[in-house]
Protein backbone atom coordinates (compact mmCIF):
# COMPACT_ATOMS: atom_id res chain seq x y z
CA UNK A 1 -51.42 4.82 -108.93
CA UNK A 2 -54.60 3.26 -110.19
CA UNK A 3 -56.97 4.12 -112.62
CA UNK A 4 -59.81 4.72 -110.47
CA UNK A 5 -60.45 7.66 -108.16
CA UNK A 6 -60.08 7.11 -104.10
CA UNK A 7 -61.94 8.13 -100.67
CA UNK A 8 -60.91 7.23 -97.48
CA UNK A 9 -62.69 4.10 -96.26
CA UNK A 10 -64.70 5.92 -93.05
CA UNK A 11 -64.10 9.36 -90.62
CA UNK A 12 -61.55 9.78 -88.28
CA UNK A 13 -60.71 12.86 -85.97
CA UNK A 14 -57.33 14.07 -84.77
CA UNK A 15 -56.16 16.96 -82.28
CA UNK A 16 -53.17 18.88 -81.26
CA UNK A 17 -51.78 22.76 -81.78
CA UNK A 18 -50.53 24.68 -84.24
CA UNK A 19 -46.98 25.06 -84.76
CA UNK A 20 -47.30 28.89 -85.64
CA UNK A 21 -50.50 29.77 -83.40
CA UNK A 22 -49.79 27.45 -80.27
CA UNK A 23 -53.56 26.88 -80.19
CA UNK A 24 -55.32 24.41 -79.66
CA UNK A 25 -57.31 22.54 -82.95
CA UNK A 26 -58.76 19.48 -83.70
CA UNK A 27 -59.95 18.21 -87.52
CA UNK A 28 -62.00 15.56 -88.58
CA UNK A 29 -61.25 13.84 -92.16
CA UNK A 30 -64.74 12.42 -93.78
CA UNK A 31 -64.81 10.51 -97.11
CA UNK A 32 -66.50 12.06 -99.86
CA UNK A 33 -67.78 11.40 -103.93
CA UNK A 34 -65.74 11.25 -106.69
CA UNK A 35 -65.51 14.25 -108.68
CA UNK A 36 -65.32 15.86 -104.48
CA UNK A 37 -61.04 16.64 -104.62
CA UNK A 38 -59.90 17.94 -101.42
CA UNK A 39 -61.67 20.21 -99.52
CA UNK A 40 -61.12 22.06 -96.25
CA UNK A 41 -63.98 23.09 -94.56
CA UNK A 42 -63.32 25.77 -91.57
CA UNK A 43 -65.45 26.01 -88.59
CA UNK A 44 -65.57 27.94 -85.56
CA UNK A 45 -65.50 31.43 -87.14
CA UNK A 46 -67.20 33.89 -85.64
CA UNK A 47 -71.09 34.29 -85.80
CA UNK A 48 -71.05 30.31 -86.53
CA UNK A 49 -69.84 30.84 -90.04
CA UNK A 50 -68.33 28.19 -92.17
CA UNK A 51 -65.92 28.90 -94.83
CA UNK A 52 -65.22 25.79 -97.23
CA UNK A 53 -61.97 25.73 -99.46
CA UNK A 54 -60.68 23.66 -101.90
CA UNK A 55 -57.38 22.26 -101.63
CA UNK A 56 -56.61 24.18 -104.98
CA UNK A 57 -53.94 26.90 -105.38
CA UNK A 58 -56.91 29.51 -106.71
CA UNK A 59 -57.49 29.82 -102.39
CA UNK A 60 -53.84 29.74 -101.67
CA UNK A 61 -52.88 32.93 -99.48
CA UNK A 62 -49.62 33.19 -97.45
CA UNK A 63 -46.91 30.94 -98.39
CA UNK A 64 -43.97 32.62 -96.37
CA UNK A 65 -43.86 30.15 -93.26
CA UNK A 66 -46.12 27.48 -94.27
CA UNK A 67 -48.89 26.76 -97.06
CA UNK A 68 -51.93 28.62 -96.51
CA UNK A 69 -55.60 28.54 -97.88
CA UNK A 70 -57.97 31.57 -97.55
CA UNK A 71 -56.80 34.52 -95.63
CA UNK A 72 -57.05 35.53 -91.75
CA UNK A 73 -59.90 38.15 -92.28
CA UNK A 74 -62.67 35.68 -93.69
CA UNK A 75 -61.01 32.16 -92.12
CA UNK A 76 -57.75 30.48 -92.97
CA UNK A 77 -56.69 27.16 -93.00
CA UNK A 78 -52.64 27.58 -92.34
CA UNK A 79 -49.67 25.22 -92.36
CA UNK A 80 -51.98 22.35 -94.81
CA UNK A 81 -48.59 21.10 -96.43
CA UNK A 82 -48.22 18.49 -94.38
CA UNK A 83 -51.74 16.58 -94.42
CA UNK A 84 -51.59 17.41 -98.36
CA UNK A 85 -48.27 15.24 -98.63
CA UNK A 86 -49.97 12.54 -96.88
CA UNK A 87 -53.53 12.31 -98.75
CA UNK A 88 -51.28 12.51 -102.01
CA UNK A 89 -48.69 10.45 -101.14
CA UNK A 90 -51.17 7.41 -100.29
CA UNK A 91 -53.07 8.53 -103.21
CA UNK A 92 -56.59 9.80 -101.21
CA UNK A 93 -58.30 11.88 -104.04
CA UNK A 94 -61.23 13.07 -102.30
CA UNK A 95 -62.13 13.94 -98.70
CA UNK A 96 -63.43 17.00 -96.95
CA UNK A 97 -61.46 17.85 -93.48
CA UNK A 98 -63.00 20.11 -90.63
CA UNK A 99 -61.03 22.17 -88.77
CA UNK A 100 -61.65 24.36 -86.01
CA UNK A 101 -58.99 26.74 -85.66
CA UNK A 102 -56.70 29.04 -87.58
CA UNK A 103 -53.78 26.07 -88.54
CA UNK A 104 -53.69 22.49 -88.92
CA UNK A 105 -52.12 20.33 -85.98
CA UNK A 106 -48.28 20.34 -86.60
CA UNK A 107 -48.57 17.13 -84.46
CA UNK A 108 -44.62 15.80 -84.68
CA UNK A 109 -43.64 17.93 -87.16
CA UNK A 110 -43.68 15.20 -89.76
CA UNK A 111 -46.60 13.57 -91.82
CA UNK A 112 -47.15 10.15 -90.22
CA UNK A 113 -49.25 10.73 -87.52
CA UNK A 114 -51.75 11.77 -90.36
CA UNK A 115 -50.09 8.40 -92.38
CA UNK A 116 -50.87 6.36 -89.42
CA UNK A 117 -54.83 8.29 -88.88
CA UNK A 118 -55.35 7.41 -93.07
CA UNK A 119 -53.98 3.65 -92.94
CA UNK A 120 -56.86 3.36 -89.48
CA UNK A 121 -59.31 3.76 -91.84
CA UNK A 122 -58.18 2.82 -95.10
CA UNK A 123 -58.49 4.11 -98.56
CA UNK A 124 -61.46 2.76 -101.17
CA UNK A 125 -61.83 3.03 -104.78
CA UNK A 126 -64.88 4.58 -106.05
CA UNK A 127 -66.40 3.59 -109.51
CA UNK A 128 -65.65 6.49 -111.45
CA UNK A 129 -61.71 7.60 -113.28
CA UNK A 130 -59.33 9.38 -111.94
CA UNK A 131 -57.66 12.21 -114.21
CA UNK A 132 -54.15 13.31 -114.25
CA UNK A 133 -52.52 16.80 -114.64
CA UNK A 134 -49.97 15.96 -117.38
CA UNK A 135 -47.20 18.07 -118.23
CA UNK A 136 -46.56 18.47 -122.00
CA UNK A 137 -43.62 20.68 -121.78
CA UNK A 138 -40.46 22.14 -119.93
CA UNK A 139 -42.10 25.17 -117.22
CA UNK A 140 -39.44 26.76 -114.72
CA UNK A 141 -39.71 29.46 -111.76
CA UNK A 142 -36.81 31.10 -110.27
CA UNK A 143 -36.27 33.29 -107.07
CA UNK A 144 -32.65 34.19 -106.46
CA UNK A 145 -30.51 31.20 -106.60
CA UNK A 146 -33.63 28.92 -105.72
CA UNK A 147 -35.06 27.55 -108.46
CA UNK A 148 -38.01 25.11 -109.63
CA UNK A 149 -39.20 23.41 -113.03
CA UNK A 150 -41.65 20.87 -113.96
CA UNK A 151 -40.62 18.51 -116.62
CA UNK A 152 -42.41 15.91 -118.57
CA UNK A 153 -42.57 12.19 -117.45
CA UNK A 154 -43.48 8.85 -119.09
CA UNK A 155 -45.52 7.68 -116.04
CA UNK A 156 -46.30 8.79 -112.74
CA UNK A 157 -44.81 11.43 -110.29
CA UNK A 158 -40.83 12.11 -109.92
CA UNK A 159 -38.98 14.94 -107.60
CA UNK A 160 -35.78 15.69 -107.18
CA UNK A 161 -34.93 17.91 -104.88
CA UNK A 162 -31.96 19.47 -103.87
CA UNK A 163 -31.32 21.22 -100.28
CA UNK A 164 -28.12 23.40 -99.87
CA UNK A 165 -27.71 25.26 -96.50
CA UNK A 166 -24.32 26.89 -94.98
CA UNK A 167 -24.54 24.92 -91.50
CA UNK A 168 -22.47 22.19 -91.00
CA UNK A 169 -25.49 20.04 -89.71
CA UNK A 170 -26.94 20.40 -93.00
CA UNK A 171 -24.73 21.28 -95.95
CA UNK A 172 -25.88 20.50 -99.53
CA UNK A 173 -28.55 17.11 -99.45
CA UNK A 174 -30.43 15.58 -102.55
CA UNK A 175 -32.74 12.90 -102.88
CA UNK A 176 -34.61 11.71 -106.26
CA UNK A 177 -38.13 8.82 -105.60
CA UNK A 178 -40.64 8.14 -107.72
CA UNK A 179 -43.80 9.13 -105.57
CA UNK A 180 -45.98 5.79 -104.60
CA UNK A 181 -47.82 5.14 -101.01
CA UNK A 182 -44.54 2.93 -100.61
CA UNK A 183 -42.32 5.17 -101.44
CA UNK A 184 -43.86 7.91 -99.17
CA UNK A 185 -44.33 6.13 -96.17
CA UNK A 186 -40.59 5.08 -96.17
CA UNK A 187 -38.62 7.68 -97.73
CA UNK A 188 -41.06 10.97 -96.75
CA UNK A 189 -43.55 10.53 -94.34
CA UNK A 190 -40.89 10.49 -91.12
CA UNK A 191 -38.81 13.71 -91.87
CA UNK A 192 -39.87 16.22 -89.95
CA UNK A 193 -40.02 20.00 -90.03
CA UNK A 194 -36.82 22.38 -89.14
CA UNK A 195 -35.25 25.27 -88.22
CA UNK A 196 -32.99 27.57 -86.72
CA UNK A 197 -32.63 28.97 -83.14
CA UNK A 198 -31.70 32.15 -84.35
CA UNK A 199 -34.93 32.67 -86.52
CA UNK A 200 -36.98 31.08 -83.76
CA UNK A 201 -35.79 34.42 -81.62
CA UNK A 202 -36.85 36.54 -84.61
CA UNK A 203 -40.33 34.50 -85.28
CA UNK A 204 -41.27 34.92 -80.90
CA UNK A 205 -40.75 38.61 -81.04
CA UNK A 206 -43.46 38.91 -83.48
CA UNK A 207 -45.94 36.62 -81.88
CA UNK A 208 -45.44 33.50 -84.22
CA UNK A 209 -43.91 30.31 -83.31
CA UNK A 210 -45.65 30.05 -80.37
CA UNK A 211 -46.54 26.01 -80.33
CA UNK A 212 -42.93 25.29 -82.04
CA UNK A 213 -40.66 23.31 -79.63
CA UNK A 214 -38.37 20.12 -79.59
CA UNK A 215 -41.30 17.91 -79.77
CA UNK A 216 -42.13 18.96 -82.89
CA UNK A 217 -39.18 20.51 -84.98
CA UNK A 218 -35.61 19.87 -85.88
CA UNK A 219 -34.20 23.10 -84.01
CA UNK A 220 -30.64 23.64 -84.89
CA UNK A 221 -27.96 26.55 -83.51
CA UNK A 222 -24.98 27.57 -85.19
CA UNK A 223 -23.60 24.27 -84.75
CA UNK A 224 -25.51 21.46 -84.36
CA UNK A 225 -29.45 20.18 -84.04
CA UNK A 226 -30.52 20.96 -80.23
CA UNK A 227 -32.77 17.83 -80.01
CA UNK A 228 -31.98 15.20 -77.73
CA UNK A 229 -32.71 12.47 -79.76
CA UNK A 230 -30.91 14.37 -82.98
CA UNK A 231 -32.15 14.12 -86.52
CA UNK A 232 -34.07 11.28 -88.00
CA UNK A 233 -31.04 10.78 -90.32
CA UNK A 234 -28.39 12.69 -91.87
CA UNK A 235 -30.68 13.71 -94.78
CA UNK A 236 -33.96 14.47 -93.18
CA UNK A 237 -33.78 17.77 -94.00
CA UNK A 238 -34.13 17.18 -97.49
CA UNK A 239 -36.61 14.70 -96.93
CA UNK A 240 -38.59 17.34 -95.39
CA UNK A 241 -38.67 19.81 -98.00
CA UNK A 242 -39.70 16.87 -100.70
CA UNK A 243 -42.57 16.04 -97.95
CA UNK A 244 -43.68 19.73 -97.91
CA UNK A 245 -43.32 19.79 -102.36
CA UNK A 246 -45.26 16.90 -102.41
CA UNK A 247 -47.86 18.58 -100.47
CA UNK A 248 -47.93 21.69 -101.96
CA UNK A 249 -47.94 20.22 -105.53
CA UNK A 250 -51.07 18.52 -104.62
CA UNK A 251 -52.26 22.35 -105.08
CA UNK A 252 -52.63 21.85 -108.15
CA UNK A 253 -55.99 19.84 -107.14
CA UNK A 254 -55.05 16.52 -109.31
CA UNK A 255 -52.22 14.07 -109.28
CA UNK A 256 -49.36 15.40 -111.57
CA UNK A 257 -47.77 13.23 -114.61
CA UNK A 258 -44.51 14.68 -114.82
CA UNK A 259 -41.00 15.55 -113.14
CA UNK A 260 -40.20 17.59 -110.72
CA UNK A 261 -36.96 19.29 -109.83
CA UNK A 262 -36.11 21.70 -107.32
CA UNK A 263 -32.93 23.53 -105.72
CA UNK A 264 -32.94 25.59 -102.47
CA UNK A 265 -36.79 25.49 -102.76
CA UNK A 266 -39.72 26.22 -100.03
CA UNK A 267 -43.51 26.81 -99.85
CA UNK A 268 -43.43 30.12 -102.30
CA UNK A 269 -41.22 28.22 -104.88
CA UNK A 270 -43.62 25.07 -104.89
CA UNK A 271 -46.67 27.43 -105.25
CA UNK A 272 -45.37 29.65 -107.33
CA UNK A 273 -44.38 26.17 -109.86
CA UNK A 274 -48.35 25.16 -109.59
CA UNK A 275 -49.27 28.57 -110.90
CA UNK A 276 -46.65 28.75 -113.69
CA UNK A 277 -47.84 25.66 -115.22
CA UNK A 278 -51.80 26.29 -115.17
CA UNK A 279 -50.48 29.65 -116.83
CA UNK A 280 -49.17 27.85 -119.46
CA UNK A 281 -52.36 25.88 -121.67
CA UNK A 282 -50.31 24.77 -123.77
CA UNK A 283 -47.82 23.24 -121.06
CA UNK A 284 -50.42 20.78 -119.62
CA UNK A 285 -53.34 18.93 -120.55
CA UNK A 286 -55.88 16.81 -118.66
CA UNK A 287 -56.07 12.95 -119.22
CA UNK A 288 -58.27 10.15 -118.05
CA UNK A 289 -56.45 6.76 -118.73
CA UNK A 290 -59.40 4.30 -118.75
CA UNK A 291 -58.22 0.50 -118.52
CA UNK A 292 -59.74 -2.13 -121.16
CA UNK A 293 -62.07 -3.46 -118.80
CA UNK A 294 -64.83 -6.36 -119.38
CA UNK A 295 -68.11 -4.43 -120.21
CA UNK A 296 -66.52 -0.82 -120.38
CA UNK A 297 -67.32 -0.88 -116.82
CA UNK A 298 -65.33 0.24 -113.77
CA UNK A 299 -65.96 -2.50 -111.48
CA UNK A 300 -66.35 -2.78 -107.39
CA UNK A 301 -66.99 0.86 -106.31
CA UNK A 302 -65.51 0.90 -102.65
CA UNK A 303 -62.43 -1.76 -103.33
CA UNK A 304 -59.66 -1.57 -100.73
CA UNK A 305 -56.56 -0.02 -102.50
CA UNK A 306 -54.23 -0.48 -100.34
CA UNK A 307 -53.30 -0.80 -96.31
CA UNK A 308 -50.69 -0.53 -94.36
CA UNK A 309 -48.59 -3.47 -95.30
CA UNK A 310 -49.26 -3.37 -99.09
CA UNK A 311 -47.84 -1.55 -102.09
């Protein structure tokens, strides 16, 4: 990851439903200024209100079924894991998204389509440095036998993550990357969300679940995955759940210098890591690594980082 903050190089607009909601929604990414982050902006409330949120764990509500921001009374912006994994993961530091329903489209259940959407447009450099959230010390969570702990790193942004499920589809899956827009698109971006039948019954009776179907989750019985087409590869489950940390990590509203491991972990354990470590001052600090560069200058505001066949 470079030394200079990113934007996305122009706008671009994508629609579909929410997983949870089954309605309808369409969002619209724009670039914005350095210093910007992430921000959600969401429309279509009632009386033509619009509530703005940053992409920062302070506005995290629910985190039971999916990653949520605000709360359902003022606005919410639900199920944001997924885009979050996908603007970190290619390394987008600021951009402001509009959204016009409750929950963000669950589109395949994976991140690329919003992979694919970012690479359209690109992603620029802007002339001003980018900081990092660097852990300085050992911080852990725990919630029954799930566990999380953030650990310090010599460079950059490590998980491993560790899945272990009693279904013989599943069974106990691991996977350890160091997280780079290569490393994302090929190792994360694919795996797409799951679950199971039996919950799906549970989740219907209470009005949730409605947009979920085969098109856009890994739905297993007692047995084996229902899809036609099967999983994505033995260990896309675990895949998943390392998409869905990366995303929900990037709560913590700057790129993280440090480790991350993880065992039988989900959207509460994630969240609840973020807000263990910002509880902590003396666990993390804030740094700006500034390159020797000719003049003291950044140079080139609006330099193409990357696209979809680099890095």
């Amino acid at each position: 990851m470079g030394f200079e903050q990113t934007t996305l190089g122009g706008s671009m607009s994508i629609a579909g439903i929410g997983v949870h909601s089954g309605s309808p929604v369409r969002i619209t990414l724009f670039p914005a200024p350095a210093g910007n982050g992430i921000q959600f902006r969401r429309t279509n409330l009632p009386n033509g209100v619009t509530r703005t949120y940053r992409a920062h764990v302070d506005h995290v509500g629910q985190t039971e079924l999916c990653t949520v921001l605000g709360d359902a009374e003022r606005g919410q912006v639900s199920t944001v894991e997924h885009l979050m994994a996908a603007l970190r993961g290619l390394g987008v530091d600021n951009a402001v998204i509009s959204v016009d329903s409750e929950e963000m489209p669950i589109m395949d259940g994976s991140a690329q389509h919003f992979v694919e959407a970012i690479d359209a447009v690109g992603v620029v450099k802007l002339s001003a440095p980018r900081s990092v959230l660097k852990v300085l010390k050992p911080v852990r969570v725990e919630n029954g036998r799930a566990w999380g702990e953030l650990l310090p790193h010599s460079k950059g942004f490590r998980l491993e993550v560790e899945i272990d499920f009693d279904h013989v589809a599943i069974g106990r899956q691991s996977i350890a990357l160091d997280l780079t827009p290569k490393a994302f698109r090929r190792e994360l971006a694919f795996a797409r969300t799951f679950g199971f039948m039996k919950d799906f019954e549970k989740l219907s009776k209470i009005g949730l679940a409605k947009g979920s179907s085969l098109d856009n989750t890994v739905v297993l019985d007692e047995e084996r995955v229902l899809n036609p087409d099967g999983a994505r590869g033995r260990d896309e489950f675990v895949r998943h759940k390392t998409l869905d940390a990366v995303g929900d990590l990037a709560l913590a509203g700057l790129p993280i210098q440090g480790l991350y491991r993880s065992y039988c972990g989900g959207h509460k354990l994630n969240v609840a890591m973020v807000r263990a470590l910002y509880a902590d001052p003396t666990a993390w600090t804030v740094e700006t690594p500034v390159p020797a560069v000719a003049g003291g200058e950044f140079v080139g505001a609006l330099q193409p980082v990357f696209s979809p066949d680099m890095n």
